[in-house]
Protein backbone atom coordinates (compact mmCIF):
# COMPACT_ATOMS: atom_id res chain seq x y z
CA UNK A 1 19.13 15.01 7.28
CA UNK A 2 19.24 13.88 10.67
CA UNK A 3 21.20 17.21 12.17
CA UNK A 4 17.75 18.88 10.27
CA UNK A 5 15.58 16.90 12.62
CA UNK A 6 17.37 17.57 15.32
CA UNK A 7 17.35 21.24 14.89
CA UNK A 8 13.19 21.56 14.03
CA UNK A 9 12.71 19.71 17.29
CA UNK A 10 15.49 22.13 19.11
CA UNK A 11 13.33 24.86 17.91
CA UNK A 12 9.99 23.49 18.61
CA UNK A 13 11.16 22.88 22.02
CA UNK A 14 12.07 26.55 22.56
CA UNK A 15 8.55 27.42 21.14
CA UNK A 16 5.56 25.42 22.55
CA UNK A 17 3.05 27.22 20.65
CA UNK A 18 4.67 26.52 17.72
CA UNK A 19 4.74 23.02 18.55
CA UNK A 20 0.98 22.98 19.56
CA UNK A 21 0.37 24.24 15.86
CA UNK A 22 2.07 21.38 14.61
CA UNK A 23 0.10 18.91 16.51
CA UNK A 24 -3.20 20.34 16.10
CA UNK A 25 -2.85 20.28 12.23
CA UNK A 26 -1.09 16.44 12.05
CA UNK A 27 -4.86 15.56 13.99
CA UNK A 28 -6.93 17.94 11.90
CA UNK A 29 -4.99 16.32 8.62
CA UNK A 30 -5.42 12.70 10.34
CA UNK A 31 -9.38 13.08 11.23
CA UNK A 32 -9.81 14.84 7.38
CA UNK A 33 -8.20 11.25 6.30
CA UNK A 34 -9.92 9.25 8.00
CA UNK A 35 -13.45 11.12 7.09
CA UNK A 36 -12.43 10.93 3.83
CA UNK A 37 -12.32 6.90 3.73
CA UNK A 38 -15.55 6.49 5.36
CA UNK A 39 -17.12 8.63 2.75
CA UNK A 40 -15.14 6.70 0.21
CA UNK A 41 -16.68 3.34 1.92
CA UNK A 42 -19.86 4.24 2.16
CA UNK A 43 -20.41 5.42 -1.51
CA UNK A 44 -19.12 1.66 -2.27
CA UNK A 45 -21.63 0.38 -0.58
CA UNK A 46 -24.42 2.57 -1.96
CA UNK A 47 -22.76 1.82 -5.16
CA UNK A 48 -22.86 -1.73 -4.89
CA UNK A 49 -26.37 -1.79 -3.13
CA UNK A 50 -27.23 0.70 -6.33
CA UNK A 51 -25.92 -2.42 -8.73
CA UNK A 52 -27.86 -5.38 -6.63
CA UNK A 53 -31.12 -3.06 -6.87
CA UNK A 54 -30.83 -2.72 -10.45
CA UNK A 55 -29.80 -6.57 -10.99
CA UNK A 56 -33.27 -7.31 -9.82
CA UNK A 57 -35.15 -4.42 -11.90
CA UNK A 58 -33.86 -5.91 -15.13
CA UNK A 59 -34.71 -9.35 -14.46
């Protein structure tokens, strides 16, 4: 396993482009995670806002 790592980073070194590729999607794929748990956080909160607002209607 480790001789694998050694040669992908051999052969990223010989190809910066290649290499460039690679970072560019680990920070697209990173960002698109991170965007995702906002959105996740935020419909909690409407969610639980949603709830509160109701608790009040029905009392």
């Amino acid at each position: 396993m480790l001789d694998l790592g050694r040669k992908v980073v051999g052969a990223l070194r010989d190809h910066p482009l290649a290499l460039a590729l690679v970072v560019i999607n680990l920070l697209f794929l990173t960002g698109f995670g991170f965007m995702l748990r906002e959105i996740a956080r935020a419909v909690a909160r409407k969610d639980a806002l949603l709830a509160d607002i109701a608790s009040h209607c029905l009392r």
